[in-house]
C-alpha atoms as a PDB file:
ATOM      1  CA  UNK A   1      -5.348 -29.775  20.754  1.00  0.00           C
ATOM      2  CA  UNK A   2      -4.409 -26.161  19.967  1.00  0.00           C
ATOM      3  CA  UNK A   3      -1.174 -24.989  20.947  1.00  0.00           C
ATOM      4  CA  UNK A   4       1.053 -21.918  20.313  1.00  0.00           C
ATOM      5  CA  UNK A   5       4.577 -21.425  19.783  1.00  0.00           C
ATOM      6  CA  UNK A   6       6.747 -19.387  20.923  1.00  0.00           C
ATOM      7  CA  UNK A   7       6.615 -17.011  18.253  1.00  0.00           C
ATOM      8  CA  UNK A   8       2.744 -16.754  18.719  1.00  0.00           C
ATOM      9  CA  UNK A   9       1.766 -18.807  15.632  1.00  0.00           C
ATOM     10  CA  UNK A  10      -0.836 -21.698  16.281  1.00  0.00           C
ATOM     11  CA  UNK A  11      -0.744 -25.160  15.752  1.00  0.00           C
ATOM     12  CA  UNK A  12      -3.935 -26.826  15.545  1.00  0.00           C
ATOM     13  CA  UNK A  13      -3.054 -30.481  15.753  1.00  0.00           C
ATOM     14  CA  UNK A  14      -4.967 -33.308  14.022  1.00  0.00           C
ATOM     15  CA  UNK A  15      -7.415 -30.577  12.389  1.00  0.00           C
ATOM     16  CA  UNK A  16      -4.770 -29.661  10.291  1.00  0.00           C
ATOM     17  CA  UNK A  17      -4.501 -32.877   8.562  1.00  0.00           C
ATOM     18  CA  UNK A  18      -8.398 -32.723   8.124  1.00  0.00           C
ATOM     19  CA  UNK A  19      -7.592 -29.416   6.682  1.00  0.00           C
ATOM     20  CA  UNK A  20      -4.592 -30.576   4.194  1.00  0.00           C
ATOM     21  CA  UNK A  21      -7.122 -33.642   3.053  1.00  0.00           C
ATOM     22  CA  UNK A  22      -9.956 -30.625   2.206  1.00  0.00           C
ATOM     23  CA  UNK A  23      -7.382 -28.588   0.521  1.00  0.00           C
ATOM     24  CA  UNK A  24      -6.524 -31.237  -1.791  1.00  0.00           C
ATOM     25  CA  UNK A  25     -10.005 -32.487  -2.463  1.00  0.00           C
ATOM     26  CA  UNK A  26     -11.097 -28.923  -3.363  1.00  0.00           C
ATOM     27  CA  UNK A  27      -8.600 -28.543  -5.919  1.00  0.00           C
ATOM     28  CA  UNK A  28      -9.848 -31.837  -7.255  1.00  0.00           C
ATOM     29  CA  UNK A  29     -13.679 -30.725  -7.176  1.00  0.00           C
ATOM     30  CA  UNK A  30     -12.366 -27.194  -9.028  1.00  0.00           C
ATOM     31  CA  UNK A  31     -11.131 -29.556 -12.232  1.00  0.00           C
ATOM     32  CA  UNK A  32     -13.978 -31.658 -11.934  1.00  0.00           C
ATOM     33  CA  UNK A  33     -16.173 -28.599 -12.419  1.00  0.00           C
ATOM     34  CA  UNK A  34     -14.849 -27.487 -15.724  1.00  0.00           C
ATOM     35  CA  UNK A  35     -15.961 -31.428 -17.257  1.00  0.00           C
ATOM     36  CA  UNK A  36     -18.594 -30.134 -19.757  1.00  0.00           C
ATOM     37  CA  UNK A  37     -20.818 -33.680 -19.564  1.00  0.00           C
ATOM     38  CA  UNK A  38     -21.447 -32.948 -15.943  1.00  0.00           C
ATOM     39  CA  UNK A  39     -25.296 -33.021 -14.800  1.00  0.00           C
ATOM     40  CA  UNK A  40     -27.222 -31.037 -12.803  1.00  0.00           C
ATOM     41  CA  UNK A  41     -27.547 -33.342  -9.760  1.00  0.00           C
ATOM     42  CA  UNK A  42     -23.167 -33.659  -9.980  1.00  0.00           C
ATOM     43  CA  UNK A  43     -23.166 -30.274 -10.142  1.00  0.00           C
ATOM     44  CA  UNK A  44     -25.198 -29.622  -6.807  1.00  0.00           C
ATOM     45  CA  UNK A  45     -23.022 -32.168  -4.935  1.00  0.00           C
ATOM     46  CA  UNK A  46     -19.855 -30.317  -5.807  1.00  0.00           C
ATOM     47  CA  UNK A  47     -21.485 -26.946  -4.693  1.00  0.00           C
ATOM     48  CA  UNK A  48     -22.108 -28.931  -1.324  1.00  0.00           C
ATOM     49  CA  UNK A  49     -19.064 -29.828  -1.146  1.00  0.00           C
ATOM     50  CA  UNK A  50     -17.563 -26.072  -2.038  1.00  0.00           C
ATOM     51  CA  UNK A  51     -19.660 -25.145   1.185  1.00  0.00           C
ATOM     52  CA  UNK A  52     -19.012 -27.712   3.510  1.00  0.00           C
ATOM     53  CA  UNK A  53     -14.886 -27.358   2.266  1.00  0.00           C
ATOM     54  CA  UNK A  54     -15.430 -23.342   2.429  1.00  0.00           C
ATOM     55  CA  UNK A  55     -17.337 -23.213   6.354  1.00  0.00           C
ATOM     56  CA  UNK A  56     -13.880 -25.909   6.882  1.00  0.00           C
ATOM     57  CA  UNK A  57     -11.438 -23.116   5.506  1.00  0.00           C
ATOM     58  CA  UNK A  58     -13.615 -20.071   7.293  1.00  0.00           C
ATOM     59  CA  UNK A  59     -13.249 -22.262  10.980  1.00  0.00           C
ATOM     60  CA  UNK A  60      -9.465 -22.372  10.440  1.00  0.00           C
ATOM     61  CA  UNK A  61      -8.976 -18.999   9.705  1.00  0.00           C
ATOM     62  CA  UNK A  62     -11.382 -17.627  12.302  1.00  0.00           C
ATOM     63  CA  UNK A  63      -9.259 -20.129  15.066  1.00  0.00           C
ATOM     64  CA  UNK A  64      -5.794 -18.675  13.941  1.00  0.00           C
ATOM     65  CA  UNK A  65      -7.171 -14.812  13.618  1.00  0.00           C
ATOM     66  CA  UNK A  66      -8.370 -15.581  17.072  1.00  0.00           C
ATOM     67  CA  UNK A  67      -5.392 -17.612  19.120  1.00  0.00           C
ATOM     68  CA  UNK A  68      -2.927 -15.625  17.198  1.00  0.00           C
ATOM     69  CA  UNK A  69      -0.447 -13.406  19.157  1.00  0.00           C
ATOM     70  CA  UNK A  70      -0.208 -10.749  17.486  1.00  0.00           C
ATOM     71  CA  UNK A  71      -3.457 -10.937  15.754  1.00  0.00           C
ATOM     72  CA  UNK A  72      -2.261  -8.284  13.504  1.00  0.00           C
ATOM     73  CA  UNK A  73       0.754 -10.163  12.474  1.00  0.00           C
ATOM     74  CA  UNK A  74      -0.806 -13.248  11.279  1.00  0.00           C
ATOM     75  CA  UNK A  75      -4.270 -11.456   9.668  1.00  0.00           C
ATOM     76  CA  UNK A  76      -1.054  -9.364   7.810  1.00  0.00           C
ATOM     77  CA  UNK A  77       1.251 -12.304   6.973  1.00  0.00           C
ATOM     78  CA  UNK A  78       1.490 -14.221   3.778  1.00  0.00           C
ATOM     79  CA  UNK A  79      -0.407 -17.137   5.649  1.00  0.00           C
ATOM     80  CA  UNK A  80      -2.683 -15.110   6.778  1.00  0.00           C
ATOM     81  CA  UNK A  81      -3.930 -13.226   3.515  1.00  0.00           C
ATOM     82  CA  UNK A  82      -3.487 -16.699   1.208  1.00  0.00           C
ATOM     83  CA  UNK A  83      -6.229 -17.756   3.984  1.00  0.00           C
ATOM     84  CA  UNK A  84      -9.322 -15.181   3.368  1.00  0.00           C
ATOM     85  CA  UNK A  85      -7.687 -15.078  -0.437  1.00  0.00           C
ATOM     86  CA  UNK A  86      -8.941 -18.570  -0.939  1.00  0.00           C
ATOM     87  CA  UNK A  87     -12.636 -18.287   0.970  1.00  0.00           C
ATOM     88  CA  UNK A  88     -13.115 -14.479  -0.287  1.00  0.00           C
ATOM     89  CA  UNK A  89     -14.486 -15.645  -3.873  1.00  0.00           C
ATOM     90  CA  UNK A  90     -17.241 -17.502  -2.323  1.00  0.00           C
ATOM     91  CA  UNK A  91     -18.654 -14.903   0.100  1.00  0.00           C
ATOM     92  CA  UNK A  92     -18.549 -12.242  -2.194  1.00  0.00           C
ATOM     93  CA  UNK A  93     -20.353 -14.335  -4.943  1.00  0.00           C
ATOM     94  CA  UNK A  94     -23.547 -14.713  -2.621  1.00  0.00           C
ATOM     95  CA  UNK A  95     -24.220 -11.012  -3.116  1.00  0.00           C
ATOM     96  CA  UNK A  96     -23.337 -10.382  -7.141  1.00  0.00           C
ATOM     97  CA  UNK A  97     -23.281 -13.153  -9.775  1.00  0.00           C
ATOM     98  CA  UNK A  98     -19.990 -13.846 -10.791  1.00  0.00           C
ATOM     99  CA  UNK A  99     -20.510 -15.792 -13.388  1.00  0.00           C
ATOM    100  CA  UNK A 100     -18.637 -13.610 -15.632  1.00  0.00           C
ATOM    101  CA  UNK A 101     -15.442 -12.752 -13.643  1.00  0.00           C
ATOM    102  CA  UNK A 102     -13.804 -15.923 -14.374  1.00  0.00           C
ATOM    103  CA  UNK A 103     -10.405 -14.685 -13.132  1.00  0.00           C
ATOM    104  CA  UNK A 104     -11.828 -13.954 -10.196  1.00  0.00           C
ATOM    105  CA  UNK A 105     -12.773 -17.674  -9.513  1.00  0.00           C
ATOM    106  CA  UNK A 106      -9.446 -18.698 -10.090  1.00  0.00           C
ATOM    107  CA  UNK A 107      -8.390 -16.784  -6.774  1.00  0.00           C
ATOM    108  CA  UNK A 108      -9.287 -20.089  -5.461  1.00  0.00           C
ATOM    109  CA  UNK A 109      -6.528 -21.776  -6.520  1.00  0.00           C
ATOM    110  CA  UNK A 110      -4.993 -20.028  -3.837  1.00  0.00           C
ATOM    111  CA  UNK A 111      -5.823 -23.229  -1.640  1.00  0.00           C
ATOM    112  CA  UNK A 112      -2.776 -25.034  -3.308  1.00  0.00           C
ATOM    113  CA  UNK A 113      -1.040 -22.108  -1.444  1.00  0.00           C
ATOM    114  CA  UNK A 114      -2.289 -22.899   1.810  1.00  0.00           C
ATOM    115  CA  UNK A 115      -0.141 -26.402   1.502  1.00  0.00           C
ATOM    116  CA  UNK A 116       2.982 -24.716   1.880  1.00  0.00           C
ATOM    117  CA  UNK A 117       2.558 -23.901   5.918  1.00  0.00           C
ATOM    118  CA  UNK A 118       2.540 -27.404   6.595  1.00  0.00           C
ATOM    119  CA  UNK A 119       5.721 -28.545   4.472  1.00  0.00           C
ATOM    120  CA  UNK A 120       8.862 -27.617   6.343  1.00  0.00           C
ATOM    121  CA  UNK A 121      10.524 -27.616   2.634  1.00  0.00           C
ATOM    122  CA  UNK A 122       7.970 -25.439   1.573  1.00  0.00           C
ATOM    123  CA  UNK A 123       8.967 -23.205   4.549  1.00  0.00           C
ATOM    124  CA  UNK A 124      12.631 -23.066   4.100  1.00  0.00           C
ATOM    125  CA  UNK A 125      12.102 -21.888   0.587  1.00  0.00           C
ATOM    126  CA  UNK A 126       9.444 -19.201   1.820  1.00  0.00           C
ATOM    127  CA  UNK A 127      12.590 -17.919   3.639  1.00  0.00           C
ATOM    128  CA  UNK A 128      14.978 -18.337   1.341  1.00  0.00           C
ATOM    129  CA  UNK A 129      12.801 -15.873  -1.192  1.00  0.00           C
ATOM    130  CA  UNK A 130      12.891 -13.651   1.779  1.00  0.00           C
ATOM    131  CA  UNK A 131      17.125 -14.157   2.015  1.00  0.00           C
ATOM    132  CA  UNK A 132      17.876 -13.692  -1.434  1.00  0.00           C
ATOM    133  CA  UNK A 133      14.610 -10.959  -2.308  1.00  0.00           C
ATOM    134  CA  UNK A 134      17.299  -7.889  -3.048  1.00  0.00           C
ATOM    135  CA  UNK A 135      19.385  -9.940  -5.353  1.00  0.00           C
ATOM    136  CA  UNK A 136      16.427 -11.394  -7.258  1.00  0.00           C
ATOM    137  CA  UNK A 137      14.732  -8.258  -7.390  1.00  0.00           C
ATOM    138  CA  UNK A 138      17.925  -6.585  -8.749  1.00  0.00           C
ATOM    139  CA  UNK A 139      18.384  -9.390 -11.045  1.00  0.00           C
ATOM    140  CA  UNK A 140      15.074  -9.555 -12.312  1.00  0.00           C
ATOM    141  CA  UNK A 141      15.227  -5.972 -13.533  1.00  0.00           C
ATOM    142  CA  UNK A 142      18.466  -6.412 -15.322  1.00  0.00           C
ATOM    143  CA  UNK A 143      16.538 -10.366 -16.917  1.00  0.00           C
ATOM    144  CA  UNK A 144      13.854  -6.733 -18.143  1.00  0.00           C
ATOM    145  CA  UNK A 145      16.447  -4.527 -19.545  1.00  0.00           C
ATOM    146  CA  UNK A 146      18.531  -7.100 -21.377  1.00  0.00           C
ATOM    147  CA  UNK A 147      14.658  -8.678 -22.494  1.00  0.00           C
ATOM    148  CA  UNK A 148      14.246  -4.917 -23.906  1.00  0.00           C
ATOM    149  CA  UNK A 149      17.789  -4.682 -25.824  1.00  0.00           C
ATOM    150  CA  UNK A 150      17.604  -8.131 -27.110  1.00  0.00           C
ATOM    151  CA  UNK A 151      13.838  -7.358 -28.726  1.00  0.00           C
ATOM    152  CA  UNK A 152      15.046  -3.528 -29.819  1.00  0.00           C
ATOM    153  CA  UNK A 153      18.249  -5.270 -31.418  1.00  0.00           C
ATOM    154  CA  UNK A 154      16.404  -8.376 -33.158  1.00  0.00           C
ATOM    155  CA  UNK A 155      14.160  -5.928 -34.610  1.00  0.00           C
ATOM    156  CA  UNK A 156      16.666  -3.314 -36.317  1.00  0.00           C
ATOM    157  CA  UNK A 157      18.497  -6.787 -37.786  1.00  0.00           C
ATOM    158  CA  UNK A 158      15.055  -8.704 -39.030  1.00  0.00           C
ATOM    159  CA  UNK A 159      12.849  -6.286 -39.459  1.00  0.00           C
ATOM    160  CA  UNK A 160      13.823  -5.044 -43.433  1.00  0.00           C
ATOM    161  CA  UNK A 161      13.945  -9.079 -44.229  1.00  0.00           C
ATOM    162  CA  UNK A 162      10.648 -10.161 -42.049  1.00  0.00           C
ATOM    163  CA  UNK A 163       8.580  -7.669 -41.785  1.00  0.00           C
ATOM    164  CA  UNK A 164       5.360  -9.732 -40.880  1.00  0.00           C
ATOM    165  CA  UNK A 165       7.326 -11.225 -38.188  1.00  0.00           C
ATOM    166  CA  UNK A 166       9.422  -8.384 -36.886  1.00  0.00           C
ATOM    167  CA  UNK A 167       7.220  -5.740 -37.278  1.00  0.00           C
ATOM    168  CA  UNK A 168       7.443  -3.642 -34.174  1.00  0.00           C
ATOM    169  CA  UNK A 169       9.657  -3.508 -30.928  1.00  0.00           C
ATOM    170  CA  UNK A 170       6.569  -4.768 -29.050  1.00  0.00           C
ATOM    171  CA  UNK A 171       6.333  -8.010 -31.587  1.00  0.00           C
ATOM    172  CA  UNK A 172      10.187  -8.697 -31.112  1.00  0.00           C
ATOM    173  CA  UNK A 173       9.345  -8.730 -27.708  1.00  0.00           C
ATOM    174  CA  UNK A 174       8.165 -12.766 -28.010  1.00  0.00           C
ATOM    175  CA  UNK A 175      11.045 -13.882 -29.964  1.00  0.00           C
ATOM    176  CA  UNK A 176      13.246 -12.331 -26.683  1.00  0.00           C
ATOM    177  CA  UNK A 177      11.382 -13.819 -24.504  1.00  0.00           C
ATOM    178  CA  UNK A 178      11.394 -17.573 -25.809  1.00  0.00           C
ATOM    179  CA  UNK A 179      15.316 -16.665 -26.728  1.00  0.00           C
ATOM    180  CA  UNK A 180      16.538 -15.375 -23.304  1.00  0.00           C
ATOM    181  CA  UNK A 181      15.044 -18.725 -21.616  1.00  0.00           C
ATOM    182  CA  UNK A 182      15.995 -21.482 -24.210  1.00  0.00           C
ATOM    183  CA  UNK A 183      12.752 -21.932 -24.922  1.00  0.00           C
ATOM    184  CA  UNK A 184      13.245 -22.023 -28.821  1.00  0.00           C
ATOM    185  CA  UNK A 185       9.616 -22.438 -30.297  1.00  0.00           C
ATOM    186  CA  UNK A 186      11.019 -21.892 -33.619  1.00  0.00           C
ATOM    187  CA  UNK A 187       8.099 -20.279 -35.041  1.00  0.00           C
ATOM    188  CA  UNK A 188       9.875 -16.907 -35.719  1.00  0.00           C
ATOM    189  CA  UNK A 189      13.840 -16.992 -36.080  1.00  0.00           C
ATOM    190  CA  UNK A 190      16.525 -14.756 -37.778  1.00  0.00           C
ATOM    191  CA  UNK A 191      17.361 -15.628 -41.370  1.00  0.00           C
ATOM    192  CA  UNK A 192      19.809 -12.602 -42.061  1.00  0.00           C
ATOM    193  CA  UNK A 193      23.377 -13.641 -40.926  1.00  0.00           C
ATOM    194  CA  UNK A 194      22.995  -9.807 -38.558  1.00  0.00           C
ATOM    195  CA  UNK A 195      20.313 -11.514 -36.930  1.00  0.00           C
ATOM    196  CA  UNK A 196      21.761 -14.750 -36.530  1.00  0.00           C
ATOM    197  CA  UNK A 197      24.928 -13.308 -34.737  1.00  0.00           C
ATOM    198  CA  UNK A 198      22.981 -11.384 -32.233  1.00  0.00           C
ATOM    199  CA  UNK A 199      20.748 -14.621 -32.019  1.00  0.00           C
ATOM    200  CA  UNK A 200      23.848 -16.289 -30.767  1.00  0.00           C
ATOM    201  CA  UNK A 201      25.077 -13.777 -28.470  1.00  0.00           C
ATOM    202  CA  UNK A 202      21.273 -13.961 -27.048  1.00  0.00           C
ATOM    203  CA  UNK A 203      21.299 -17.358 -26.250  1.00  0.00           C
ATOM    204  CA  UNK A 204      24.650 -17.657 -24.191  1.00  0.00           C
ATOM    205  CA  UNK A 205      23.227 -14.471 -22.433  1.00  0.00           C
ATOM    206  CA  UNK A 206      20.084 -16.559 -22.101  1.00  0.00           C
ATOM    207  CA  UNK A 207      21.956 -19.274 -20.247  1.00  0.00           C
ATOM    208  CA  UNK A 208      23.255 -17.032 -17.735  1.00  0.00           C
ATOM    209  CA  UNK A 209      19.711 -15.899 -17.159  1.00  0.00           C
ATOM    210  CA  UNK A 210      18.320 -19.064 -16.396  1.00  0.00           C
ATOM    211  CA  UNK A 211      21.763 -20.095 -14.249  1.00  0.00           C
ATOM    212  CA  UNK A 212      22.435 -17.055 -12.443  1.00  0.00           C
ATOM    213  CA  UNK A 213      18.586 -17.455 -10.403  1.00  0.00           C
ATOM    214  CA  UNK A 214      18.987 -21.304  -9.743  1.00  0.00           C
ATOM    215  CA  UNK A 215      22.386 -20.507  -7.460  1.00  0.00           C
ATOM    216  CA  UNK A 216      20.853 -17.813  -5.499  1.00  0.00           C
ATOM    217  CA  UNK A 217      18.182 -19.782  -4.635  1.00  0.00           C
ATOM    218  CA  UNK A 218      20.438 -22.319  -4.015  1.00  0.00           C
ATOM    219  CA  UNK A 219      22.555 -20.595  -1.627  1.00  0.00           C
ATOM    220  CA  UNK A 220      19.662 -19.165   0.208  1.00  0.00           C
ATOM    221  CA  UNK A 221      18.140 -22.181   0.949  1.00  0.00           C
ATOM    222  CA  UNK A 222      21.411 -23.524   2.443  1.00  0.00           C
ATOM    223  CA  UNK A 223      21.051 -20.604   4.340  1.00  0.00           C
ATOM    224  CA  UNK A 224      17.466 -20.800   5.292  1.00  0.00           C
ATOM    225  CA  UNK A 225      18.397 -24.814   6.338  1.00  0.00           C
ATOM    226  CA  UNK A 226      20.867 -24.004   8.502  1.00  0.00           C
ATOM    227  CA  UNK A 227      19.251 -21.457  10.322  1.00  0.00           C
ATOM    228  CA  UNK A 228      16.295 -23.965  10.820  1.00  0.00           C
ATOM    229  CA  UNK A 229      19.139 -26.263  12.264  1.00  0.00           C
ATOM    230  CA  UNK A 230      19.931 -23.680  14.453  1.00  0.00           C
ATOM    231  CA  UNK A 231      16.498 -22.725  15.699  1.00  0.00           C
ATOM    232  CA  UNK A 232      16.022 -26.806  16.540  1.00  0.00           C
ATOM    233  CA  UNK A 233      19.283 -26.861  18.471  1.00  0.00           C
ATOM    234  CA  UNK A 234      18.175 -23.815  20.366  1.00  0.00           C
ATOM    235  CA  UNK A 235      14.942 -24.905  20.990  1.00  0.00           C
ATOM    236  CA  UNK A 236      16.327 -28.546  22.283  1.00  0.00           C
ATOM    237  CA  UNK A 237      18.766 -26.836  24.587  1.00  0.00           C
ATOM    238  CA  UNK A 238      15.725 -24.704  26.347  1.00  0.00           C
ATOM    239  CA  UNK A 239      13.977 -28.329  26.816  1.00  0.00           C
ATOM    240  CA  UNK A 240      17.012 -29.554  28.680  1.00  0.00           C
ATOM    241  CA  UNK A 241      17.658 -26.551  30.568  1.00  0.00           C
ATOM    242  CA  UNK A 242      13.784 -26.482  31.512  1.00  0.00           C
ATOM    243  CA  UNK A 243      14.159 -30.615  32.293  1.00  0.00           C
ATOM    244  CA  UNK A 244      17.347 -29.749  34.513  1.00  0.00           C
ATOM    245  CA  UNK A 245      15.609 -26.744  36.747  1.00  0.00           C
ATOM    246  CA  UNK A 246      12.657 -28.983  37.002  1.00  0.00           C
ATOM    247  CA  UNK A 247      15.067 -32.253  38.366  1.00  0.00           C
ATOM    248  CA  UNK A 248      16.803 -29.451  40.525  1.00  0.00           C
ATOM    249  CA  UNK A 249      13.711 -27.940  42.153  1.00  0.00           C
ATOM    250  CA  UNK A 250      12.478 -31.476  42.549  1.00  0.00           C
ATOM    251  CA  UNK A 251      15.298 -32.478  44.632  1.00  0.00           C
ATOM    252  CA  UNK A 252      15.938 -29.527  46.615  1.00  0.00           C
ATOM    253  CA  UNK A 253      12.289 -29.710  47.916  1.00  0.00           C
ATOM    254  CA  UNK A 254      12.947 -33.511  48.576  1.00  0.00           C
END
């Protein structure tokens, strides 16, 4: 039933399907919660279900802390903490009432994380973040610094003609935002023809923003696919090799 790979990650067969099913109900049950018409007796058989979907979750991540090789890696990976992530809410909440801490009962939305190790797609774009992490990273902090010029520069040409709008750097700040990515809610916008000039220059900067991401991702997951091609061609030619020293030991003992 349980297997591991050569790696040291475990695979634990059908139960993982049971576990994909309770993943997606819980995420169900979490909406279902926030219904305001819900009684008392609907309310206990969703906190039944929490616990029998949470003493699920706990079994699966005591079996891969446990047949895990390194244990360290996996308690360490992204796998690994997205696991006690999405049980930690409830443990800690039978010692303090967290009622209150509502952001802190959305770490359970985690779960929808837990998805992603049993989606080879999902996979392949877990490792293409990992491929392309230094040019995003360098690219996100130049999307920051032109987010900063575009807000400081909107605000020198609108400010004198909208005050209310355009009142500080930090209030600029949403009009650069909703510029820089298209978004366009129209509910503040330039009416000075300085402002409408650097508005345009925005906005074809803006379109490189959202381009310039979509093909490195795009590239990295070509990457990341053929280098899953790769590990399946490898790990087909072991099976043959392994088939062809088994036929030869077979017949030299015959």
């Amino acid at each position: 039933m349980f297997t591991r790979d050569e790696e040291g990650k475990v695979r634990l067969g059908w139960f993982e399907w049971i576990v994909q099913l309770f993943i997606v109900l819980s995420l169900v049950a979490f909406a279902i919660e926030t219904l305001p018409d819900l009684t008392d007796r609907h309310r206990s058989w969703l906190r039944a279900f929490e616990i029998f979907s949470i003493t699920l979750f706990t079994i699966e991540y005591t079996l891969r802390l446990t047949l895990s090789r390194p244990t360290k890696a996996y308690a360490l990976s992204f796998f690994g903490l997205i696991d006690i992530i999405s049980i930690l809410p409830f443990y800690l909440s039978l010692g303090a009432d967290l009622r209150s801490l509502r952001a802190f009962r959305l770490l359970r939305l985690f779960r929808v994380l837990k998805l992603a190790r049993y989606s080879s797609a999902m996979r392949r774009i877990h490792r293409a973040l990992i491929i392309a992490k230094e040019e995003l990273v360098l690219f996100g902090a130049t999307a920051l610094i032109v987010l900063y010029l575009a807000a400081v520069g909107i605000y020198y040409f609108e400010n004198p003609a909208q005050p209310e709008n355009f009142s500080s750097v930090f209030d600029s700040l949403w009009w650069a935002v909703t510029t820089l990515t298209t978004v366009g809610y129209g509910d503040i916008f330039p009416v000075t023809a300085g402002g409408r000039f650097f508005t345009f220059l925005v906005l074809i900067v803006g379109l490189g923003i959202v381009a310039v991401p979509t093909g490195i991702l795009a590239s990295a997951l070509s990457k990341a696919r053929d280098e899953e091609d790769e590990r399946k061609i490898e790990r087909a030619t072991k099976v043959r090799e392994a088939k062809g020293r088994q036929e030869n030991d077979g017949g030299n003992m015959a």
